[in-house]
N, C-alpha and C. Protein backbone atom coordinates (compact mmCIF):
# COMPACT_ATOMS: atom_id res chain seq x y z
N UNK A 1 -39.67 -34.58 19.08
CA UNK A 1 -38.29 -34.84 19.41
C UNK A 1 -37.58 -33.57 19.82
N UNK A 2 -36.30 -33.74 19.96
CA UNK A 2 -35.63 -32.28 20.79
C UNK A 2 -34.70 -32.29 19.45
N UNK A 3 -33.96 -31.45 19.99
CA UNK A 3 -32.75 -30.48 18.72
C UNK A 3 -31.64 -30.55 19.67
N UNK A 4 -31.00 -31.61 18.62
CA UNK A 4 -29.71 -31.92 19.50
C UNK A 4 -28.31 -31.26 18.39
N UNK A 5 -27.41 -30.21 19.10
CA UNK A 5 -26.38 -30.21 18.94
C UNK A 5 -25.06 -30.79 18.50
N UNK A 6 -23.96 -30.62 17.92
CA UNK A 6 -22.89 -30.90 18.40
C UNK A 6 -22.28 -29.84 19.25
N UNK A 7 -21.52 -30.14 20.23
CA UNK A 7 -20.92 -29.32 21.41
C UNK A 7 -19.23 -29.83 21.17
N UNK A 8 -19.39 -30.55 21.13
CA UNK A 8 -17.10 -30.75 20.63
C UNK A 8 -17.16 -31.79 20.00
N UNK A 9 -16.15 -32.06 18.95
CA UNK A 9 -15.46 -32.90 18.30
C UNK A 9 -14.27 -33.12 18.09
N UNK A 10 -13.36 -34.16 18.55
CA UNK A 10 -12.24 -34.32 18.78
C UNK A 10 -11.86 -35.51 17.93
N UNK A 11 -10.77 -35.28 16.21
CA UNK A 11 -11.03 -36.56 15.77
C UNK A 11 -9.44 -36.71 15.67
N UNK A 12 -9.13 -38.22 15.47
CA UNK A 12 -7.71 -38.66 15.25
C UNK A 12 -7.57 -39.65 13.62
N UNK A 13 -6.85 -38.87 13.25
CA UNK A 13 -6.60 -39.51 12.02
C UNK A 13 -5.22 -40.42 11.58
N UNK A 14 -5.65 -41.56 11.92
CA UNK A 14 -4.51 -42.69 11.99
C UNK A 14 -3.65 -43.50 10.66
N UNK A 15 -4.65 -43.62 9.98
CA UNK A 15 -4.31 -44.26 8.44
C UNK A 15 -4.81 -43.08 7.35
N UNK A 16 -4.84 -43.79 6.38
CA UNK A 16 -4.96 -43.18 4.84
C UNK A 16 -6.38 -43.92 4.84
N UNK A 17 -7.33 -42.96 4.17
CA UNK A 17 -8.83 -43.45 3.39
C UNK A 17 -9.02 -43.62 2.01
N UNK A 18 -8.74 -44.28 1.14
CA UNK A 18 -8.56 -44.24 0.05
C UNK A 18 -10.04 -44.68 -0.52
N UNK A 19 -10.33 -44.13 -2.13
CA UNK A 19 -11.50 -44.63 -2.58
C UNK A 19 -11.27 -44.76 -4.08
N UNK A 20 -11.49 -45.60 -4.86
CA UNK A 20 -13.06 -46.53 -4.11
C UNK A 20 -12.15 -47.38 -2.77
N UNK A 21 -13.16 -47.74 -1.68
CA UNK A 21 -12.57 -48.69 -0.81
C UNK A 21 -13.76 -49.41 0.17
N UNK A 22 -13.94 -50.21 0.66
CA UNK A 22 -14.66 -51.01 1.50
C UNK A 22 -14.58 -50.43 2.88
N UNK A 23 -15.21 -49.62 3.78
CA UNK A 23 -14.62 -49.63 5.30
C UNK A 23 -16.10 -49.80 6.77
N UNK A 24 -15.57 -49.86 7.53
CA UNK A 24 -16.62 -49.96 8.22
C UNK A 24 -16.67 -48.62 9.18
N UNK A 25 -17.77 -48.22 9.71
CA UNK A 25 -17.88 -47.48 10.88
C UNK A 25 -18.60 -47.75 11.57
N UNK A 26 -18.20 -47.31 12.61
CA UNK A 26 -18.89 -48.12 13.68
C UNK A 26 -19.28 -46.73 15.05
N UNK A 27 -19.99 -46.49 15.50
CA UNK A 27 -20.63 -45.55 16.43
C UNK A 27 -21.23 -45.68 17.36
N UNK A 28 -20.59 -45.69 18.63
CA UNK A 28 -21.14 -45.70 20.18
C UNK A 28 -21.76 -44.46 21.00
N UNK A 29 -22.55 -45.16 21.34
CA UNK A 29 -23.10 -44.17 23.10
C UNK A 29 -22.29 -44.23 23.98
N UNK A 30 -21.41 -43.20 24.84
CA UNK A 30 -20.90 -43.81 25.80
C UNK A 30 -22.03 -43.38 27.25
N UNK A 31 -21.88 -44.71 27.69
CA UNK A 31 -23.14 -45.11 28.60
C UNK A 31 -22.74 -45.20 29.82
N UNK A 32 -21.13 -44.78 29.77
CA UNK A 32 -20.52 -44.53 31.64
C UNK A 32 -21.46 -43.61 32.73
N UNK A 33 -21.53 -42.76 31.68
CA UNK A 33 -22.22 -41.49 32.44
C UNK A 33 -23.35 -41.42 33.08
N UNK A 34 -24.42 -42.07 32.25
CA UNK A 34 -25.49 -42.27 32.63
C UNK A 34 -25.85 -43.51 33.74
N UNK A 35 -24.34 -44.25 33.38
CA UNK A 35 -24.71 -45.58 34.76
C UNK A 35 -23.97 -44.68 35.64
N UNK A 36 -22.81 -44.38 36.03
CA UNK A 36 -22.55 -43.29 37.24
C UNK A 36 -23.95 -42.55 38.11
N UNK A 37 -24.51 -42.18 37.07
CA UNK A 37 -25.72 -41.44 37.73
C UNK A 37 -27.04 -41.94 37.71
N UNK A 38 -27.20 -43.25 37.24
CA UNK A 38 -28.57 -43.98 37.61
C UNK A 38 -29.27 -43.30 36.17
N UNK A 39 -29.11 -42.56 35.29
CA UNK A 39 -30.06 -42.30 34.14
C UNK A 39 -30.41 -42.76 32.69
N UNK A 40 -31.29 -42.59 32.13
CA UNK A 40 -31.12 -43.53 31.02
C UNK A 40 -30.32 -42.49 29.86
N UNK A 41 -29.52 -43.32 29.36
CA UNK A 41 -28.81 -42.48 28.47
C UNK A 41 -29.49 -41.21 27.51
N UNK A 42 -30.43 -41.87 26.99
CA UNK A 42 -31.20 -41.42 25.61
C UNK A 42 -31.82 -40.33 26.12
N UNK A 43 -31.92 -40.38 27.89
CA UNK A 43 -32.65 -39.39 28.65
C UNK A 43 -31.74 -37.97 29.14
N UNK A 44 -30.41 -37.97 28.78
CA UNK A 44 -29.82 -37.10 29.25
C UNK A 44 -29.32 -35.78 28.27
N UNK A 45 -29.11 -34.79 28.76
CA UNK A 45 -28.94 -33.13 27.74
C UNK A 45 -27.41 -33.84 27.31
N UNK A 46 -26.94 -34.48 27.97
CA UNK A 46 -25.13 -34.14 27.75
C UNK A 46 -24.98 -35.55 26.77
N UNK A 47 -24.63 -35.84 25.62
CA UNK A 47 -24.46 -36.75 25.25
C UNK A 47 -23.14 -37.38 24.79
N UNK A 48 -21.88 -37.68 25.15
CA UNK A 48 -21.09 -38.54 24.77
C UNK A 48 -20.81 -39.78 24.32
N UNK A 49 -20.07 -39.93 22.70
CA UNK A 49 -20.01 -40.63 22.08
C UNK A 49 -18.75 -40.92 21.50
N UNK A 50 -18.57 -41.65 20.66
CA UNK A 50 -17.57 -42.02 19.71
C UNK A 50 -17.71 -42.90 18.83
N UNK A 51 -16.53 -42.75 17.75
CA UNK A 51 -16.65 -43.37 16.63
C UNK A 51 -15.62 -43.81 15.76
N UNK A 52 -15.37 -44.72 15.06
CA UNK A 52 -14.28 -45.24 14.30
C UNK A 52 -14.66 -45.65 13.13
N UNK A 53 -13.43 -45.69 12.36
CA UNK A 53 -13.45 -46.20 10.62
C UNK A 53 -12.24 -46.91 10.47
N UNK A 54 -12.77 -48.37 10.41
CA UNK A 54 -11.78 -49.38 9.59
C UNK A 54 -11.92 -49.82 8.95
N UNK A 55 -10.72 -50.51 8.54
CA UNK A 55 -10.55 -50.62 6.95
C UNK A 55 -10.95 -52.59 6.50
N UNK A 56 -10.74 -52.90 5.64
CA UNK A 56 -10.84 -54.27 5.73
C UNK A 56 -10.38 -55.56 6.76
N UNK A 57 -9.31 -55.04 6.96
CA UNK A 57 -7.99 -55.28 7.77
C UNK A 57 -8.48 -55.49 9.61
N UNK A 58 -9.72 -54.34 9.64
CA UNK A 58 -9.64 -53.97 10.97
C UNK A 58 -8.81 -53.40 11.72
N UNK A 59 -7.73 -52.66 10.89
CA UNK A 59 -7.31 -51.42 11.63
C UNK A 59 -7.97 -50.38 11.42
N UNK A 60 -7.70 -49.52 12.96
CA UNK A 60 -8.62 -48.15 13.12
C UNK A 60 -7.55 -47.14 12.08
N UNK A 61 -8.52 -46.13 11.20
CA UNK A 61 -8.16 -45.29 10.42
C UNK A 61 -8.18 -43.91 11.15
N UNK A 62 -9.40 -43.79 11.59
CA UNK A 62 -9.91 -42.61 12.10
C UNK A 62 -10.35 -42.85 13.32
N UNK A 63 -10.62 -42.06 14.51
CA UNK A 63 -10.99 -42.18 15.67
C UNK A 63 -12.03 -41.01 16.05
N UNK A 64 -13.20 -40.91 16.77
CA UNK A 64 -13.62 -39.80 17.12
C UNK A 64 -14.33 -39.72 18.37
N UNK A 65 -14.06 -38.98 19.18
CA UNK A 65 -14.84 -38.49 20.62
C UNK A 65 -15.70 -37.35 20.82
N UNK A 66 -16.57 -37.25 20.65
CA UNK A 66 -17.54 -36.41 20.38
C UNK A 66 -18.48 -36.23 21.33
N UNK A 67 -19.47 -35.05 21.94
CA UNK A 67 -20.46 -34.07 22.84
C UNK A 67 -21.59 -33.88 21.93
N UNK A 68 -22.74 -33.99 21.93
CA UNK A 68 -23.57 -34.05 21.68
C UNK A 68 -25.01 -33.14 22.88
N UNK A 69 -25.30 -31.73 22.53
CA UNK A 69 -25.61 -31.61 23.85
C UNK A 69 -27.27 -31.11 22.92
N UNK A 70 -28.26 -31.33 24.14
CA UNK A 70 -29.75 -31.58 23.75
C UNK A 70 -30.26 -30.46 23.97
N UNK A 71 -30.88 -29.10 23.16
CA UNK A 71 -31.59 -28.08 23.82
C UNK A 71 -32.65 -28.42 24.69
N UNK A 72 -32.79 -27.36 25.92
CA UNK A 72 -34.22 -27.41 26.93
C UNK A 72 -35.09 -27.27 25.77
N UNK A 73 -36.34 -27.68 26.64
CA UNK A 73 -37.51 -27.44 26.22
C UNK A 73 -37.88 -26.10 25.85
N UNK A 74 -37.01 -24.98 26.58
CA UNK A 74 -37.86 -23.71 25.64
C UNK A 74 -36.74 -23.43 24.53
N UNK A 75 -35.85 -24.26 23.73
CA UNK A 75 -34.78 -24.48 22.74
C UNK A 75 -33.67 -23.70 22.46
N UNK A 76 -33.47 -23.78 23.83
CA UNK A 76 -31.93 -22.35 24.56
C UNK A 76 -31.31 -23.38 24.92
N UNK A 77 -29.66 -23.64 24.29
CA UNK A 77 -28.96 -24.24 25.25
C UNK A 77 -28.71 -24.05 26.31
């Protein structure tokens, strides 16, 4: 496998997290990029994503947009 990075994290904090508490998260690929350019996602150095945490309710608590970037093969970004 390769050695993947984080490269930026950008988070928004909307509600209160309280514990003990029940919440969900939930975490995407964003897969624009790779259809723009014909590639398979899983196949690309640059990886963009995001992610959220809600609460029972299904309101968003937290928000996150996040870079994910993949070292080359000789393990130099």
């Amino acid at each position: 496998g390769s050695n993947t990075f984080t490269a930026n994290m950008d988070i928004k904090l909307r509600g209160c997290i309280t514990t003990p508490g029940v919440y969900l998260v939930r975490a995407f690929a964003d897969k624009d990029e790779a259809k723009r350019t014909g590639q398979n996602w899983q196949d690309m150095r640059k990886i963009w994503a995001r992610a959220e945490i809600q609460n029972g309710n299904g309101e968003v608590l937290t928000e996150a947009k996040y870079l994910f970037l993949k070292a080359k093969e000789d393990g130099k970004l």
